[in-house]
C-alpha atoms as a PDB file:
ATOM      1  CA  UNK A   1      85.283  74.272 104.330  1.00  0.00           C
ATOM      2  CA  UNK A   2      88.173  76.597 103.270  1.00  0.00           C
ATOM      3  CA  UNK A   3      90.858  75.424 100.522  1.00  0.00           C
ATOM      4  CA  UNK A   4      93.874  76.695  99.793  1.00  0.00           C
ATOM      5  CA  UNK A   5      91.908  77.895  96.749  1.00  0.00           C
ATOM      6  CA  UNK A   6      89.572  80.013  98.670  1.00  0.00           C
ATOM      7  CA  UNK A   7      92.491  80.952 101.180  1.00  0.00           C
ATOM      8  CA  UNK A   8      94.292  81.961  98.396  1.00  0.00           C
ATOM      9  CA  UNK A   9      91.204  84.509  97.215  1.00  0.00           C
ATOM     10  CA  UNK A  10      90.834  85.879 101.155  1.00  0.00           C
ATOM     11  CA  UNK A  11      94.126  86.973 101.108  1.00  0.00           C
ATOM     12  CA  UNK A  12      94.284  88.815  98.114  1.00  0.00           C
ATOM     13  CA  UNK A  13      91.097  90.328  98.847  1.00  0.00           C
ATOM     14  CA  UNK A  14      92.681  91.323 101.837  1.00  0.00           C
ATOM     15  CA  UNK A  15      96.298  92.344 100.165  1.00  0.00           C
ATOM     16  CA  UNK A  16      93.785  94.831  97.805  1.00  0.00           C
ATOM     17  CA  UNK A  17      92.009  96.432 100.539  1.00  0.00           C
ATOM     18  CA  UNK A  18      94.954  97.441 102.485  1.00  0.00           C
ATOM     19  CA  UNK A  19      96.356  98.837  99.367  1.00  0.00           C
ATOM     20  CA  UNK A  20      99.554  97.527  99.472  1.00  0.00           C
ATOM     21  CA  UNK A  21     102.287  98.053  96.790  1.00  0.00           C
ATOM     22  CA  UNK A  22     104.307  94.746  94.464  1.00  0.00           C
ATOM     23  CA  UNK A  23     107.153  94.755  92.503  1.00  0.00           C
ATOM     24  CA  UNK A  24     109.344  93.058  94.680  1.00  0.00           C
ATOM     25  CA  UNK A  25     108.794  89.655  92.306  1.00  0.00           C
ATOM     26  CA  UNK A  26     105.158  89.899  91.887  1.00  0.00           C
ATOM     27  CA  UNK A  27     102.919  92.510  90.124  1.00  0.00           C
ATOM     28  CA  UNK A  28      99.847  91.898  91.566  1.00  0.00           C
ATOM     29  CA  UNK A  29      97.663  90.977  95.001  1.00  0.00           C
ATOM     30  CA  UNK A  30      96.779  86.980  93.764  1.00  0.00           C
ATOM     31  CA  UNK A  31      99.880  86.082  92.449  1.00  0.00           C
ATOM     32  CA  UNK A  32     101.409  87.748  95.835  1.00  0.00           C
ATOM     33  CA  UNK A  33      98.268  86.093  98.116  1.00  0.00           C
ATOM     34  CA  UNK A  34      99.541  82.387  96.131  1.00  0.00           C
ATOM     35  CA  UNK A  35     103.045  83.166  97.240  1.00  0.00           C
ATOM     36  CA  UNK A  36     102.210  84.042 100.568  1.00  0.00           C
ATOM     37  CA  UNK A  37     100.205  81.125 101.415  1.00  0.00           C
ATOM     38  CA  UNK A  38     101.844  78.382  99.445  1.00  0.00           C
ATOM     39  CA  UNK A  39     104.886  79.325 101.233  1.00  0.00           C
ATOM     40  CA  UNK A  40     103.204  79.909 104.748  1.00  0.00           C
ATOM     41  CA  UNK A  41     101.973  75.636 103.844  1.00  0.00           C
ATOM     42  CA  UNK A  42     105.403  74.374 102.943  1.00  0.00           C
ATOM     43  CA  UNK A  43     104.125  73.630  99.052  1.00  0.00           C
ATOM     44  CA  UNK A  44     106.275  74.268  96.354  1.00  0.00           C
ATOM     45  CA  UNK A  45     105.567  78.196  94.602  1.00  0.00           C
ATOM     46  CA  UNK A  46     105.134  76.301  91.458  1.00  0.00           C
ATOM     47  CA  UNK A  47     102.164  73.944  92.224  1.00  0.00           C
ATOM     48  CA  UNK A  48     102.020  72.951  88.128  1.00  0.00           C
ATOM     49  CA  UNK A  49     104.902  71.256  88.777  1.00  0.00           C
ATOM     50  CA  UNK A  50     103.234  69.508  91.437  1.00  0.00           C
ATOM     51  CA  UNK A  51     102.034  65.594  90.875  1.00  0.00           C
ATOM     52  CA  UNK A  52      98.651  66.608  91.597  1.00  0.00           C
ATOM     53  CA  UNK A  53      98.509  70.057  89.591  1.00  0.00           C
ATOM     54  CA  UNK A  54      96.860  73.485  90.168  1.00  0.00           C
ATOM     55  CA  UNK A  55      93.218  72.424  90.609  1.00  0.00           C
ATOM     56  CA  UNK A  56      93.880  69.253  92.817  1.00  0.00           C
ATOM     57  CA  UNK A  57      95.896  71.235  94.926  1.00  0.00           C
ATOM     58  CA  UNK A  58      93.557  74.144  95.502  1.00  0.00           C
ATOM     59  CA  UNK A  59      90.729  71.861  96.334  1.00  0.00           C
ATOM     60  CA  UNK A  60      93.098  70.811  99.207  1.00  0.00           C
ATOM     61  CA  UNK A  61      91.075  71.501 102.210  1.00  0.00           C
ATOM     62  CA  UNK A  62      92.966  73.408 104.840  1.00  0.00           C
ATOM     63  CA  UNK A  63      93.342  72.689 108.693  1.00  0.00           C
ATOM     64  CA  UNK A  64      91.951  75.757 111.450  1.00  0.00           C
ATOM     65  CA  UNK A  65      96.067  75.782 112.687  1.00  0.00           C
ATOM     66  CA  UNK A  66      97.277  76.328 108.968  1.00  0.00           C
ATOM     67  CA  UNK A  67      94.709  78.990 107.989  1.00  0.00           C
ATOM     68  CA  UNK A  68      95.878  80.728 111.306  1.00  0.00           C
ATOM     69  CA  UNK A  69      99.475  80.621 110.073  1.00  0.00           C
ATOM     70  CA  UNK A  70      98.537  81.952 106.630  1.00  0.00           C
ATOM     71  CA  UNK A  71      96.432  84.805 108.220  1.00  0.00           C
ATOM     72  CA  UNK A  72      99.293  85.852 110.192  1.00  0.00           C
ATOM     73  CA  UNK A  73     101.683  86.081 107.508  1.00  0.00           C
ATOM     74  CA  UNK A  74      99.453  88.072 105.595  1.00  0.00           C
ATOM     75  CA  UNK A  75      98.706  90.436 108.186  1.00  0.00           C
ATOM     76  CA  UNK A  76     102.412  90.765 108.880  1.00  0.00           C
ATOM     77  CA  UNK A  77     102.763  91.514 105.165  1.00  0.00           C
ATOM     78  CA  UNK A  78      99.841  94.318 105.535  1.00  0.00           C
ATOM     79  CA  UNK A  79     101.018  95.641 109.035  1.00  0.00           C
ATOM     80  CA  UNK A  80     105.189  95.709 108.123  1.00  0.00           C
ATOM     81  CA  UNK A  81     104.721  96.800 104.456  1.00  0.00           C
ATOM     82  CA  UNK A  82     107.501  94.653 104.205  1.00  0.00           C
ATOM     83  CA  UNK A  83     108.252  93.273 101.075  1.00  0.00           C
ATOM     84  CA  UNK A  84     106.775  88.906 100.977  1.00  0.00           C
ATOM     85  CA  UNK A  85     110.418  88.164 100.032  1.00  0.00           C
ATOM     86  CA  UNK A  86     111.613  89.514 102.895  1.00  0.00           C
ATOM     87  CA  UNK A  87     108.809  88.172 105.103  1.00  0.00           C
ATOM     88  CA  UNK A  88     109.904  84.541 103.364  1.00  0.00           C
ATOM     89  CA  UNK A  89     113.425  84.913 102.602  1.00  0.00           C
ATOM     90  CA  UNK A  90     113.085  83.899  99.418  1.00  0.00           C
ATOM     91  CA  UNK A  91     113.026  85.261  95.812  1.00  0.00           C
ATOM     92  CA  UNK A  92     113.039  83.831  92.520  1.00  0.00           C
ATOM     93  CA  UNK A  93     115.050  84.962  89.110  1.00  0.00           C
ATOM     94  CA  UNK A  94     114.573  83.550  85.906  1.00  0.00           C
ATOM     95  CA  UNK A  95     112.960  80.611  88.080  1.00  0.00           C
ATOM     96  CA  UNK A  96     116.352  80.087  90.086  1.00  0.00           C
ATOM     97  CA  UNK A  97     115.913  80.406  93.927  1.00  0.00           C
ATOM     98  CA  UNK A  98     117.383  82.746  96.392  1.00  0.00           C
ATOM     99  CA  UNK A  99     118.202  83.690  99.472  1.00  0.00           C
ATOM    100  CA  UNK A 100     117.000  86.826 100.681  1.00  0.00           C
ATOM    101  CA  UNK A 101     116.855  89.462 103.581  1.00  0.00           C
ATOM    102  CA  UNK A 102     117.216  92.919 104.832  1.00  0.00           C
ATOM    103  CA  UNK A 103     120.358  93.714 104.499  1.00  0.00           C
ATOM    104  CA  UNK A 104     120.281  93.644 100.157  1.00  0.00           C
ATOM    105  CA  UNK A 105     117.951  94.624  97.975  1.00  0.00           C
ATOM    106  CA  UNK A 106     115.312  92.148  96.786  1.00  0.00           C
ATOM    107  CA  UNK A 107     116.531  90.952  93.610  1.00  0.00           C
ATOM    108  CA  UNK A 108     114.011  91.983  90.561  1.00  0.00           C
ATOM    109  CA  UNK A 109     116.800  93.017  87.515  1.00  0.00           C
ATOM    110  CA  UNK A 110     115.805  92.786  83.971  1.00  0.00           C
ATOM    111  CA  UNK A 111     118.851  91.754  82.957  1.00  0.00           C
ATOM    112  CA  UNK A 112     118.282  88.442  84.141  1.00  0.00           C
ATOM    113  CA  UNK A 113     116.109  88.015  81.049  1.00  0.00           C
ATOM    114  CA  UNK A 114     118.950  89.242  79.097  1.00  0.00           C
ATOM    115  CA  UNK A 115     120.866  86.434  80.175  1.00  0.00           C
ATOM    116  CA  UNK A 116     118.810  83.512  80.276  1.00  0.00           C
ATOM    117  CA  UNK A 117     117.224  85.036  76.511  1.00  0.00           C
ATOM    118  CA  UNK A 118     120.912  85.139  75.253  1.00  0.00           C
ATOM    119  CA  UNK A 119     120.265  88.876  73.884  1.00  0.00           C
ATOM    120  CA  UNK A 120     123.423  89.371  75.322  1.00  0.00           C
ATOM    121  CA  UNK A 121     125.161  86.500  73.752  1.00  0.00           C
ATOM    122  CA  UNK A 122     126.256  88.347  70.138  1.00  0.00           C
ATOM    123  CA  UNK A 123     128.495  90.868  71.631  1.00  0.00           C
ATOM    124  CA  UNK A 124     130.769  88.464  73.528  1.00  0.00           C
ATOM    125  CA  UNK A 125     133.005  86.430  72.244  1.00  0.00           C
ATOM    126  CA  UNK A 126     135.309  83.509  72.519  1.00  0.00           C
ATOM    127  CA  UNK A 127     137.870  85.807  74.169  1.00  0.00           C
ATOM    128  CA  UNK A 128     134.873  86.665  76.924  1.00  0.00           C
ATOM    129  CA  UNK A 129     136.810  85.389  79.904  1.00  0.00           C
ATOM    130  CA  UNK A 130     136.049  88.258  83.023  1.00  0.00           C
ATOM    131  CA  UNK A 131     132.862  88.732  84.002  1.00  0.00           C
ATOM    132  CA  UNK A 132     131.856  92.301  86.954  1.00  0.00           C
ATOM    133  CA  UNK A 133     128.648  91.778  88.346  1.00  0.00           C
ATOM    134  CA  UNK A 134     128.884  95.421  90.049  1.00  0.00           C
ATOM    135  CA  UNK A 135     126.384  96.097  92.391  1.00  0.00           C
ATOM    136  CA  UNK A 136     125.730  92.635  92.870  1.00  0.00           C
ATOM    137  CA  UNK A 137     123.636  92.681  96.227  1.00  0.00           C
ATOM    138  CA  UNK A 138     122.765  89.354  96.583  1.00  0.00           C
ATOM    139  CA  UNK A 139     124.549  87.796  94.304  1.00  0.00           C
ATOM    140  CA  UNK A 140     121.882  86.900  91.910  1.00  0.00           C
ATOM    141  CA  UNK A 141     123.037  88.288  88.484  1.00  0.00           C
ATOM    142  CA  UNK A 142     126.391  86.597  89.318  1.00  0.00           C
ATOM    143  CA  UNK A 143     125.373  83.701  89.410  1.00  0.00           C
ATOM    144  CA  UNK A 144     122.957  83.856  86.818  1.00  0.00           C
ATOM    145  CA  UNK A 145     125.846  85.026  84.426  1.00  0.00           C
ATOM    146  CA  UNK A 146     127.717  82.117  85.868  1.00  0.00           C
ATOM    147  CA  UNK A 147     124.949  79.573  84.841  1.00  0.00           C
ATOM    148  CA  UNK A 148     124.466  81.316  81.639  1.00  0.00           C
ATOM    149  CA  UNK A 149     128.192  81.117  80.664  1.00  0.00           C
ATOM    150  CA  UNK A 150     129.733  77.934  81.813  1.00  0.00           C
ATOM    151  CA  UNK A 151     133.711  79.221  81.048  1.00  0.00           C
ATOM    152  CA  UNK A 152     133.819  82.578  82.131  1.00  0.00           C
ATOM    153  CA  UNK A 153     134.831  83.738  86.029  1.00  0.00           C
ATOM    154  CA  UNK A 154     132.225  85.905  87.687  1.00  0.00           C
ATOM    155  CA  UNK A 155     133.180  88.352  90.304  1.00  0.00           C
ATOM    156  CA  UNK A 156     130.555  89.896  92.049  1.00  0.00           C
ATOM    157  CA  UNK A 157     130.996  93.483  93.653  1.00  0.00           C
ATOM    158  CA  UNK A 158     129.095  95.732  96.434  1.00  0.00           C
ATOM    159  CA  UNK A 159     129.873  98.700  98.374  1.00  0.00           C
ATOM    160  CA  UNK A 160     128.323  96.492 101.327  1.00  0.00           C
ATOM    161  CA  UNK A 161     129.561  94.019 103.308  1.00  0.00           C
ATOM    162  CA  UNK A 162     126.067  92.916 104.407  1.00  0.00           C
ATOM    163  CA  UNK A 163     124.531  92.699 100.827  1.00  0.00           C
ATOM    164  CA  UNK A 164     128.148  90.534 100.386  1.00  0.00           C
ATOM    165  CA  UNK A 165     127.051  88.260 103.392  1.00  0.00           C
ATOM    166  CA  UNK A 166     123.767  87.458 101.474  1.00  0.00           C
ATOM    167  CA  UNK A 167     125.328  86.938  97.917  1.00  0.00           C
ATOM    168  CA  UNK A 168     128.085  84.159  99.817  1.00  0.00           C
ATOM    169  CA  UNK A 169     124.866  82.949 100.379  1.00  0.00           C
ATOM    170  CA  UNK A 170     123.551  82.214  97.564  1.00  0.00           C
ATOM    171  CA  UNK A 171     127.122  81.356  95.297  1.00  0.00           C
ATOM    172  CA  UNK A 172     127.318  78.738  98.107  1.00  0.00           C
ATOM    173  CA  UNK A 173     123.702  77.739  97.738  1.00  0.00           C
ATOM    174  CA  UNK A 174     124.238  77.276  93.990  1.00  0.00           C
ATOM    175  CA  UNK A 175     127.812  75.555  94.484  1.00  0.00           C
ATOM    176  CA  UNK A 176     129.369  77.978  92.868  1.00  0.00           C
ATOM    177  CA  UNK A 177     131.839  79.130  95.146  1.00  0.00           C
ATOM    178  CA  UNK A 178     134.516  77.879  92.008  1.00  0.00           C
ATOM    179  CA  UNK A 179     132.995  80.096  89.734  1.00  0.00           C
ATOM    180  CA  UNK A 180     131.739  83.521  91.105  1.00  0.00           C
ATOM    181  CA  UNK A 181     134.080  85.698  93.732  1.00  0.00           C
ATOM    182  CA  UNK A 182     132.822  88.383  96.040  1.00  0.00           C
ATOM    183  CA  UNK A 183     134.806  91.426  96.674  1.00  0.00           C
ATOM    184  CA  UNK A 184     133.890  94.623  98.508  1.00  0.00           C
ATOM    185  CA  UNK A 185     134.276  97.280  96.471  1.00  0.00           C
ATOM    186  CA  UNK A 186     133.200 101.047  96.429  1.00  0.00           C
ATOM    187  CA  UNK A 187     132.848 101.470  92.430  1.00  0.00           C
ATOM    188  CA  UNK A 188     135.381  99.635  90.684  1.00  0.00           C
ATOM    189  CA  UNK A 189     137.752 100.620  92.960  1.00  0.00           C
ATOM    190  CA  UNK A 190     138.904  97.750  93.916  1.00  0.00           C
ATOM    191  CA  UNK A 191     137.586  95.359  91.088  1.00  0.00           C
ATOM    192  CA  UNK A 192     139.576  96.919  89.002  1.00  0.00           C
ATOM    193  CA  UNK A 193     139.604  94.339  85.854  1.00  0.00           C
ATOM    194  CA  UNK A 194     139.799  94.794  82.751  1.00  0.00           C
ATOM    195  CA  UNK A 195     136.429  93.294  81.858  1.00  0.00           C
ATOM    196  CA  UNK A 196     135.215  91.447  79.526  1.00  0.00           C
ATOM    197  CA  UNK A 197     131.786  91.877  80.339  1.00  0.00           C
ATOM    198  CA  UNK A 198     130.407  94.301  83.321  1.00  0.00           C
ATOM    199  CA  UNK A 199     126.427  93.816  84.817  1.00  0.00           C
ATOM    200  CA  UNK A 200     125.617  96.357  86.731  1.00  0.00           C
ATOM    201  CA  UNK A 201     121.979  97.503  88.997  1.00  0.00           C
ATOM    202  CA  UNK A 202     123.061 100.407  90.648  1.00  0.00           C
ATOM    203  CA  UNK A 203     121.011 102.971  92.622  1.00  0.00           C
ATOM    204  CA  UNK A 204     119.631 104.960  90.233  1.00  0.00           C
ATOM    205  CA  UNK A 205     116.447 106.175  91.733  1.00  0.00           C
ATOM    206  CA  UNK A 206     116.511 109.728  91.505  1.00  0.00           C
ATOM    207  CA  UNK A 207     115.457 112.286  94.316  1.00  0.00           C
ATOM    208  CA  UNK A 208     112.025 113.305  93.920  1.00  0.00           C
ATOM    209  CA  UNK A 209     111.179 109.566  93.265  1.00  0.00           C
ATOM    210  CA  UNK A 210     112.995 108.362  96.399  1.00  0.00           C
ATOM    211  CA  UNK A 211     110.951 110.567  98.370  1.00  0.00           C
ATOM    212  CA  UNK A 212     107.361 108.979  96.737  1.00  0.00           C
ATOM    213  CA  UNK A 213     108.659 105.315  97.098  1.00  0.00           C
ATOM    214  CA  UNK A 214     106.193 103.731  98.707  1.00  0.00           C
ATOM    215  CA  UNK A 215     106.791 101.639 102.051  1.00  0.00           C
ATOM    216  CA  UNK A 216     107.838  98.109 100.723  1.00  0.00           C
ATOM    217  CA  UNK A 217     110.576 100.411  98.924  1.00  0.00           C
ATOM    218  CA  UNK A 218     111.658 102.211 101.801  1.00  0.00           C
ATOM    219  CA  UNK A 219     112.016  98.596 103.669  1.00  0.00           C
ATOM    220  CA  UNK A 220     115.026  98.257 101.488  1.00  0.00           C
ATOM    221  CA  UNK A 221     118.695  99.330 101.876  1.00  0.00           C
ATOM    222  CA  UNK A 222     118.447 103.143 100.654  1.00  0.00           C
ATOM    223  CA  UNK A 223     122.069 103.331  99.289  1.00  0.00           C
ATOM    224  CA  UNK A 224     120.927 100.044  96.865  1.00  0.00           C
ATOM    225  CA  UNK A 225     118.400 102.687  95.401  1.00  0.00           C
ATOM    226  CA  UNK A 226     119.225 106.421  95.590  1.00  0.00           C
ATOM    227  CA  UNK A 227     120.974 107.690  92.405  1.00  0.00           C
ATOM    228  CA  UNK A 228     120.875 111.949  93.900  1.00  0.00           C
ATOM    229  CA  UNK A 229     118.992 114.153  92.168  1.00  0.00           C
ATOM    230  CA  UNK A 230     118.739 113.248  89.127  1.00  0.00           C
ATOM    231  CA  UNK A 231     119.612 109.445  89.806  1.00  0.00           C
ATOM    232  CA  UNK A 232     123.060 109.334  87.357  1.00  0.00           C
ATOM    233  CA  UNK A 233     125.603 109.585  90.653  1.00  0.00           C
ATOM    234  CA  UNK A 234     126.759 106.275  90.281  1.00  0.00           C
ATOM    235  CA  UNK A 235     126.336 106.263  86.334  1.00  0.00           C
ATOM    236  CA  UNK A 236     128.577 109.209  86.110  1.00  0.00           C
ATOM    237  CA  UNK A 237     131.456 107.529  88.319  1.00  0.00           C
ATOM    238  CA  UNK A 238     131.281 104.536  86.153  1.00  0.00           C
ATOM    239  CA  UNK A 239     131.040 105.652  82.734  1.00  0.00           C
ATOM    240  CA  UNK A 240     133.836 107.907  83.583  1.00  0.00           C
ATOM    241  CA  UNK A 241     135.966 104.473  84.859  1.00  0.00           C
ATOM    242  CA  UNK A 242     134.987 102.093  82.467  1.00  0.00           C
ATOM    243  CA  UNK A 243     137.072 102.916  79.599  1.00  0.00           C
ATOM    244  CA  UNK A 244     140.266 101.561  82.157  1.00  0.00           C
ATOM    245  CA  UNK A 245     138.097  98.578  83.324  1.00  0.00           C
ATOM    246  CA  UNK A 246     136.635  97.060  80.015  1.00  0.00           C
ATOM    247  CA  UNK A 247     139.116  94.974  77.386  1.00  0.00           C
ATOM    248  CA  UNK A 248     139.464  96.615  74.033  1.00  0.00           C
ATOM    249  CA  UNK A 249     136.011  94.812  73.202  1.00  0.00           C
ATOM    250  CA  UNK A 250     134.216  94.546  76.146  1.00  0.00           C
ATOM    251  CA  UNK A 251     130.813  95.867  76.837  1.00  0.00           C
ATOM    252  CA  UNK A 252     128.386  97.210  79.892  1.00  0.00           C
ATOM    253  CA  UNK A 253     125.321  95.916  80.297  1.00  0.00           C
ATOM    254  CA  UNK A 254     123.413  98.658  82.554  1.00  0.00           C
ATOM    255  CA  UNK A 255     119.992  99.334  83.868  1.00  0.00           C
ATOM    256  CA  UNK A 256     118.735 102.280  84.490  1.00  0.00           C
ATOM    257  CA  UNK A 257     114.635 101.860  85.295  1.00  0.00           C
ATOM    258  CA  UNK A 258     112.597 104.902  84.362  1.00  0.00           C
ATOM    259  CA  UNK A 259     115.383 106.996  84.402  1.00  0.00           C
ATOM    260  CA  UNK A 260     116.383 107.000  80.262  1.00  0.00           C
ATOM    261  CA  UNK A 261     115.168 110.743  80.356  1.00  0.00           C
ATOM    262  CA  UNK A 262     118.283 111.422  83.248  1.00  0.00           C
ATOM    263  CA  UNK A 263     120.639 109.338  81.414  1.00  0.00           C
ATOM    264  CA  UNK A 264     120.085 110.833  78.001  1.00  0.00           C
ATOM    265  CA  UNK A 265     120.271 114.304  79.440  1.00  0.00           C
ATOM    266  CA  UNK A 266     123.514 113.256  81.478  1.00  0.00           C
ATOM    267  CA  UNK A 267     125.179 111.660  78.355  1.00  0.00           C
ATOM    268  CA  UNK A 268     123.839 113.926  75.677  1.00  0.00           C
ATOM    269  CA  UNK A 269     124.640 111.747  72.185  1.00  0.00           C
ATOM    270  CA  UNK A 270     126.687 108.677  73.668  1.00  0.00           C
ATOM    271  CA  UNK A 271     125.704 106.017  71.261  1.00  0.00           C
ATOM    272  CA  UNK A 272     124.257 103.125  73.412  1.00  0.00           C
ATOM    273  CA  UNK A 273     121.695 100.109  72.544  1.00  0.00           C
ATOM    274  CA  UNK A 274     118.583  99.751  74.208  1.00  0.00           C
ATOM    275  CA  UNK A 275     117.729  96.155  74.552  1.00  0.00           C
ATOM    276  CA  UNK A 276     114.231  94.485  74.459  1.00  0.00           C
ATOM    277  CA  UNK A 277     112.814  93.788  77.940  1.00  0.00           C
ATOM    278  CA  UNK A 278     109.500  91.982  79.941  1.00  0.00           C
ATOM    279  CA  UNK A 279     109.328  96.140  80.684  1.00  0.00           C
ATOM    280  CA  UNK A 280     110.262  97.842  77.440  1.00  0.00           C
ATOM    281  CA  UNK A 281     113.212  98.898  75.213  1.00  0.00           C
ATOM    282  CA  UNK A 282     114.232 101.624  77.702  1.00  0.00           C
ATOM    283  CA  UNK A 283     115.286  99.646  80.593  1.00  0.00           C
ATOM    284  CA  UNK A 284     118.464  98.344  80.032  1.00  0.00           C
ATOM    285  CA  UNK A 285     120.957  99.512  77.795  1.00  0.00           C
ATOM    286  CA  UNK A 286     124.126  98.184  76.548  1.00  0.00           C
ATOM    287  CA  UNK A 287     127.573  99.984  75.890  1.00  0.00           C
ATOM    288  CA  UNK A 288     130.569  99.121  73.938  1.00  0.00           C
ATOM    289  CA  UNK A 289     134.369  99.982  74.670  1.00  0.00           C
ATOM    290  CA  UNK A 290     134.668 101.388  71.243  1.00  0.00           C
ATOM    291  CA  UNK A 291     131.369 103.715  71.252  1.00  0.00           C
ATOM    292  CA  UNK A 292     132.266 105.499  74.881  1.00  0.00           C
ATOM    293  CA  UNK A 293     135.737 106.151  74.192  1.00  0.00           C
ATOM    294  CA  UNK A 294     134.823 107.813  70.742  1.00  0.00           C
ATOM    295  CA  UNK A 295     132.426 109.647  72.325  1.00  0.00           C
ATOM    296  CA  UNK A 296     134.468 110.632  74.833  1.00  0.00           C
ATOM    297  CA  UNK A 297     137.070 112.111  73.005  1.00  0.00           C
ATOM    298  CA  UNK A 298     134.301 114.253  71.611  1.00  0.00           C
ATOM    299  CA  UNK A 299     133.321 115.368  75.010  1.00  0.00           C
ATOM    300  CA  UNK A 300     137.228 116.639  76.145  1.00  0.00           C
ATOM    301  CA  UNK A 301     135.475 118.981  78.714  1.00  0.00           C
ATOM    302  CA  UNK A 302     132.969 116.651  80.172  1.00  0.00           C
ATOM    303  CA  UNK A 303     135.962 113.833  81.400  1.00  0.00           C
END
């Protein structure tokens, strides 16, 4: 008799041996197998929520039809490379559902943690008002922030109009179409502030690393990811803006991957804080007002 329990173990057996890649909001082949096939059965992801818990459910015994439909998602999943989010529309942040497809990047950003932790809590203030989530592909980090901070305004901002399409999505999803607005905008261009507080995920994926991503990357818009060669393009633009876009004591909350060697070597001495992730103190970094525009004045040739 198969389970969903020994389902569950086929699949990831079979996820291993066709060596596919995670990180697209799991890290591994039986956490992705459980997603795959709860999903594929129409239970909910987290089955310790459940009335009947982990074990009773994975004792479930499981019909010929609904092994079928389990086999053929995760042969999909092998044969497309495509990332399970994609393949179910669905990601999770922080625990808080989303919508999800092709045309944004699947939402994975650290500083989600930062938000629901409250590690970014001490540098804002009762005068934190504006909220820029720039890059904001599907909207996630938006409205996160606007979860996280019941009295600010979130504005959430993407070169793309598709990645937009998703995030209305998922503000409307949330009903939080009072709260967060969605603007089009190449930079800051035309979300222009000033700030309070600016999020921001940009591509910053630099060159040679683009060209190893493997294929559940490469299923994913390439202008959410690519950074040029040394993966600071978009940094550069917006540290050079943000001293016009952020209030006298506003801050930027960026992240910037692997790439701390790039930025350092881009921004040689600009006094930033690293912040504690799930993947390190080198992730994420945060920014004041006051530090860039000092160290800006020391860098006269630079901007």
């Amino acid at each position: 008799m198969t389970t969903i329990r020994t389902l569950i173990d086929d699949s990831a057996a079979a996820l291993t041996a066709a060596v596919v890649h995670f990180g697209h909001g799991t890290t591994n082949a039986q956490d992705e197998a459980a997603w795959l096939v709860l999903w594929a059965l129409g239970l909910p992801m987290d089955v310790n929520s459940s009335t009947e818990g982990e074990d009773a459910v994975g004792a479930r015994p499981v019909s010929d039809a609904d092994r079928a439909k389990v086999q053929a998602l995760v042969e999909q999943r092998i044969t497309t490379r495509k990332p399970a989010a994609y393949l179910t529309q669905q990601a999770w942040l922080q625990g808080v559902p989303f919508y999800i497809d092709e045309r944004s990047i699947v939402p994975r950003s650290l500083i989600a943690e930062l938000l629901a932790d409250g590690s970014i809590d001490e540098w804002l203030s009762t005068t934190t008002h504006n909220v820029l989530d720039l890059c904001t592909g599907n909207g996630s980090l938006a409205c996160l922030a606007a979860m996280a901070y019941p009295d600010v305004a979130v504005t959430g901002a993407d070169l793309s109009p598709d990645a937009l399409a998703v995030a209305r999505i998922n503000v409307e999803k949330h009903g939080l179409q009072n709260r967060v607005t969605l603007v089009q905008s190449n930079g800051m261009a035309q979300a222009r502030g000033p700030w309070d507080l600016i999020l921001c995920n940009p591509p910053y994926v630099n060159a040679d690393s683009m060209a190893r991503l493997p294929l559940e990357y490469r299923a994913e818009p390439v202008m959410a990811l690519a950074g040029g060669k040394d993966g600071m393009d978009f940094v550069r633009l917006l540290v050079r803006d943000l001293p016009q876009r952020l209030t006298e004591d506003g801050v930027l909350v960026l992240e910037i991957g692997n790439e701390r060697e790039h930025f350092e070597a881009a921004f040689r001495g600009l006094p930033v804080f690293w912040m504690n992730t799930s993947a390190g103190d080198d992730q994420v970094l945060l920014l004041t007002r006051d530090a860039l525009v000092h160290w800006m004045h020391e860098q006269p040739t630079q901007f």
